[in-house]
Protein backbone atom coordinates (compact mmCIF):
# COMPACT_ATOMS: atom_id res chain seq x y z
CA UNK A 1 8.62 -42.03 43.55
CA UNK A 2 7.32 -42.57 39.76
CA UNK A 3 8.57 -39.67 37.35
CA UNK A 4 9.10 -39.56 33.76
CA UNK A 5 12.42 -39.54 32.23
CA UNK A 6 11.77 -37.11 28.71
CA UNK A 7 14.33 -36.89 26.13
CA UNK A 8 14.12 -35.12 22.63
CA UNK A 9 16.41 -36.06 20.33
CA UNK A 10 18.72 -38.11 22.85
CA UNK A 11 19.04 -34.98 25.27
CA UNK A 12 18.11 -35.10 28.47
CA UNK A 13 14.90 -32.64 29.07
CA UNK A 14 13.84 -33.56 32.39
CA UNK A 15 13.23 -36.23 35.17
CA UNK A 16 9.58 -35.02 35.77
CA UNK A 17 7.64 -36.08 38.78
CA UNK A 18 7.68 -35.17 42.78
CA UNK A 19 6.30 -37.28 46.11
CA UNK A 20 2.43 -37.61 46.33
CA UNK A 21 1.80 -35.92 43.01
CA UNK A 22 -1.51 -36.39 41.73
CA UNK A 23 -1.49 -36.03 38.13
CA UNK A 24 1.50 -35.94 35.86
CA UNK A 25 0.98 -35.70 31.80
CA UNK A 26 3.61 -35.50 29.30
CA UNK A 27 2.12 -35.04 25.80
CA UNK A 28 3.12 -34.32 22.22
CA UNK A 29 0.18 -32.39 20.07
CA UNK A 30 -0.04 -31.00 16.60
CA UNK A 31 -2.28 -28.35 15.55
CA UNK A 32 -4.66 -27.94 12.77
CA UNK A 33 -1.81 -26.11 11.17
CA UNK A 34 1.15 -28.35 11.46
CA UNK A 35 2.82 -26.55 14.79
CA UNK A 36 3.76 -29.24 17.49
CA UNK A 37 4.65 -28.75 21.05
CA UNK A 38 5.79 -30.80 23.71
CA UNK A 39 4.49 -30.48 27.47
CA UNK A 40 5.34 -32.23 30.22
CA UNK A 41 3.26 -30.77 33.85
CA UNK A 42 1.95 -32.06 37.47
CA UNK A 43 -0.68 -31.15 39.80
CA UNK A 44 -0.58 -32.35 43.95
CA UNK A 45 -3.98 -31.07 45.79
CA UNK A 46 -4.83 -30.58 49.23
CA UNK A 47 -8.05 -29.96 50.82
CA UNK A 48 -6.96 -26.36 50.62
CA UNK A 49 -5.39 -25.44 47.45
CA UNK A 50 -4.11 -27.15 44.08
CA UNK A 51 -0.26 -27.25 43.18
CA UNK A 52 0.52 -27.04 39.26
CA UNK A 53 3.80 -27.56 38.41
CA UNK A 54 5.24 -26.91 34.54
CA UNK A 55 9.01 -28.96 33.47
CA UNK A 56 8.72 -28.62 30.03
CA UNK A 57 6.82 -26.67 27.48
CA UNK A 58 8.38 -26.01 24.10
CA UNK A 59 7.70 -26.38 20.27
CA UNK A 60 9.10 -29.30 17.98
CA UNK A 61 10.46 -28.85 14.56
CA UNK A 62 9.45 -31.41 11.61
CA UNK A 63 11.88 -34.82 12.55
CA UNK A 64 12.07 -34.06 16.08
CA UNK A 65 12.20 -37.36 18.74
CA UNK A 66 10.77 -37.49 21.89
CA UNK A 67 11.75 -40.76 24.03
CA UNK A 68 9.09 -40.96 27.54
CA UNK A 69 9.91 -43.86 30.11
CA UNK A 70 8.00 -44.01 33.05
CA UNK A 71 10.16 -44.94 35.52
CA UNK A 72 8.84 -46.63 39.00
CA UNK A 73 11.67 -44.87 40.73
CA UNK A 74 14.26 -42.44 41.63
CA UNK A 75 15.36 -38.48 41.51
CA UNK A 76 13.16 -35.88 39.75
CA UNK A 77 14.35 -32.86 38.56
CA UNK A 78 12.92 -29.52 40.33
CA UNK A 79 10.23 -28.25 37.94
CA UNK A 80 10.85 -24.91 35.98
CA UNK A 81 7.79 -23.36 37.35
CA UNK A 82 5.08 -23.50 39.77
CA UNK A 83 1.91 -22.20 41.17
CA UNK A 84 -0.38 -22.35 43.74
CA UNK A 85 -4.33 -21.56 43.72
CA UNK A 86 -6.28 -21.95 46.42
CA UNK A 87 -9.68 -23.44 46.40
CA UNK A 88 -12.20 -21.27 46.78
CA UNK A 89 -15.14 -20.48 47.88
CA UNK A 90 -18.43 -19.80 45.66
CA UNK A 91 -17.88 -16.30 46.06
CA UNK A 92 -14.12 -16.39 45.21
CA UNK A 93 -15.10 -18.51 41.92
CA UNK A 94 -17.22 -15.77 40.99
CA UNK A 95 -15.05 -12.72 41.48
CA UNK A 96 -12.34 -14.47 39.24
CA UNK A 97 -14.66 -15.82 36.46
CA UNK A 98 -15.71 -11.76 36.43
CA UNK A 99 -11.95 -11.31 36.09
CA UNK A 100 -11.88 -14.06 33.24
CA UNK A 101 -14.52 -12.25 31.80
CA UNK A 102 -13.53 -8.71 31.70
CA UNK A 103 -9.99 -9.73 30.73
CA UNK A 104 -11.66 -11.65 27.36
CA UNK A 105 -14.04 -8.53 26.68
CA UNK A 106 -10.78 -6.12 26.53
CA UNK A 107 -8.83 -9.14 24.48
CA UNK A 108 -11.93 -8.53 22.48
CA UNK A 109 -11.96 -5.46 21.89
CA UNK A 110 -8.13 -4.44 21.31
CA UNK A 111 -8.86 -7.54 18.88
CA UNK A 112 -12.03 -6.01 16.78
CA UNK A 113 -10.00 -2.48 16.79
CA UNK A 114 -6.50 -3.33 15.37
CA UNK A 115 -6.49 -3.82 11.29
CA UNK A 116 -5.70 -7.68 10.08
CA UNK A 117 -2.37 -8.47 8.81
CA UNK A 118 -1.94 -8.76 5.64
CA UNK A 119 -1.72 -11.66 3.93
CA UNK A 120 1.43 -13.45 2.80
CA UNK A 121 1.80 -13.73 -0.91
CA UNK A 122 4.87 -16.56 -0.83
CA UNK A 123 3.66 -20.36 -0.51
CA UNK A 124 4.97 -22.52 2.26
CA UNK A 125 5.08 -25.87 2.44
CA UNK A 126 2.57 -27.45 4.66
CA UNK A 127 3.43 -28.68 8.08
CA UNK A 128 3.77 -32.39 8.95
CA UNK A 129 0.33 -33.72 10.68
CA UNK A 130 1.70 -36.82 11.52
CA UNK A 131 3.33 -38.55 14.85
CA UNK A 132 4.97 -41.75 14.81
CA UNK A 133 4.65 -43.52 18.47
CA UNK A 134 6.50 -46.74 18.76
CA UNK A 135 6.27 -48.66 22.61
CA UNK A 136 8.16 -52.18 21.94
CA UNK A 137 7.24 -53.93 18.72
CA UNK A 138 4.16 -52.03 17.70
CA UNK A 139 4.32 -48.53 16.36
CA UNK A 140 0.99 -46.68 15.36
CA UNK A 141 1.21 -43.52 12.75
CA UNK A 142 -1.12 -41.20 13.52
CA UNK A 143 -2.63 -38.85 11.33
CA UNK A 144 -4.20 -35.81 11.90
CA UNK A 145 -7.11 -35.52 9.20
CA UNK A 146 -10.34 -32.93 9.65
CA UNK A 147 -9.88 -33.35 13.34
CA UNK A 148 -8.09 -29.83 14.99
CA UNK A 149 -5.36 -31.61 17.30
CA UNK A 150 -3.72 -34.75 17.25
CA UNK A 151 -2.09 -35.96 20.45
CA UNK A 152 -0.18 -38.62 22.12
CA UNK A 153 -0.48 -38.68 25.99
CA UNK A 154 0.88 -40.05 28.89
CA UNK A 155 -0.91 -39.80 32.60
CA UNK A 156 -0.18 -41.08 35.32
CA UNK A 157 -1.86 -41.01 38.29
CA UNK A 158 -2.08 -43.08 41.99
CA UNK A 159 -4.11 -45.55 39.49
CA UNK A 160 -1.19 -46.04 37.12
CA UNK A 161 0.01 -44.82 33.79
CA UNK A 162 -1.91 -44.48 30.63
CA UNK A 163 -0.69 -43.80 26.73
CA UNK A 164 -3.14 -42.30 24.83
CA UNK A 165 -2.81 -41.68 20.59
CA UNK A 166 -6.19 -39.84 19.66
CA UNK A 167 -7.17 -37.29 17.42
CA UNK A 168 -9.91 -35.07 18.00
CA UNK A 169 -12.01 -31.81 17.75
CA UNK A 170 -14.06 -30.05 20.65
CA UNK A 171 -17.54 -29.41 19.90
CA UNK A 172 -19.48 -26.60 21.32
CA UNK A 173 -21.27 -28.01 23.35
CA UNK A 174 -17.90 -29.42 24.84
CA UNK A 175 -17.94 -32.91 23.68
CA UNK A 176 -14.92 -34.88 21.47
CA UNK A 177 -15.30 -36.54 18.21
CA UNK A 178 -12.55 -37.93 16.66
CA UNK A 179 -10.40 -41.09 16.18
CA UNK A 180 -8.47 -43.35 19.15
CA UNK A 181 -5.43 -45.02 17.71
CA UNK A 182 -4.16 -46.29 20.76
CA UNK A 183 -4.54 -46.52 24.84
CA UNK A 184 -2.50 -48.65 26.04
CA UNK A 185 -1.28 -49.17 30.25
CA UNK A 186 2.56 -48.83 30.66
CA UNK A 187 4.71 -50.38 33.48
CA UNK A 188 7.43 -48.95 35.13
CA UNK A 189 10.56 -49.37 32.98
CA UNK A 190 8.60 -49.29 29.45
CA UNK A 191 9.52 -46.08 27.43
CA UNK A 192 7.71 -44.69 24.54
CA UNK A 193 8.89 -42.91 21.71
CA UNK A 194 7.41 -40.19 19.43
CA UNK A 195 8.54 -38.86 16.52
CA UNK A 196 7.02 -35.22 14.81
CA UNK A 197 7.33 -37.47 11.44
CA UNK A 198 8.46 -35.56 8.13
């Protein structure tokens, strides 16, 4: 069964993966602000209900190493969490976009009523907006420019396993723009590494 071995700074995170998963992504992304987190999460469907399954979500500090090897084969590690939705009917969809809905209008609201926070008056040094991804000889450093997030993301589904280096901003009307620095199909037994550069 393929999983992904995950490592930050030489310590073992997780073995992520499980039999007749679907999707599995592990991904690095930085903010428009500097703030990086690392994700690593699976999905197995049915014809009844989808399976989501979370092994790592956490933030990076500035210098922080992330190793990825997809390997072909092996023991996962049991996730952290997981949940179970089933699919729905149109009706079903409906009552829990209302849910969505009225949820976001009192998020709203409590938002519109409380006073800002005040502004800090001390300077702080500006996040790194960069990530360093090295896979065998070639190493690309990314930059995140006007774009909002830059990323670096592995998939891998029934089809195989993709590593993706973008940068990129959602528009409103839901489309990307931004800049690809590398996609690039792994085997098993190739490992990438990422590093939150400094």
């Amino acid at each position: 069964m393929p999983y992904f071995k995950v490592l930050q700074n030489k310590k073992l995170l997780a073995n992520a993966g499980l039999s007749d998963i679907s999707v599995l992504s592990a991904h690095v992304i930085v903010g428009p602000e500097g703030l990086a987190s690392l994700g690593v999460h699976g999905m197995r469907s049915t014809k009844t209900r989808y399976e989501h399954f979370d092994w790592i979500s956490q933030s990076l500090r500035p210098g922080d190493q992330v190793q990825i090897a997809y390997v072909a084969s092996g023991r996962p590690s049991k996730p952290k969490s997981r949940s179970t939705r089933e699919i729905g009917t149109a009706e079903s969809v409906k009552a829990e976009l209302a849910k969505l809905e009225a949820q976001l209008a009192e998020f709203e609201a409590r938002a519109a009523a409380e006073p800002p926070a005040p502004r800090p008056t001390w300077t702080r040094a500006p996040r790194p907006r960069t990530l360093k991804v090295s896979m065998g000889s070639r190493t690309v450093n990314a930059q995140l420019g006007d774009q909002e997030h830059l990323q670096a993301v592995l998939n891998y589904t029934k089809q195989g396993c993709i590593l993706e280096v973008d940068a990129m901003t959602v528009l409103q009307d839901g489309s990307t723009k931004g800049k690809r620095w590398l996609r690039k199909e792994l085997r098993p037994g190739q490992q990438v590494r990422i590093t939150y550069a400094t």
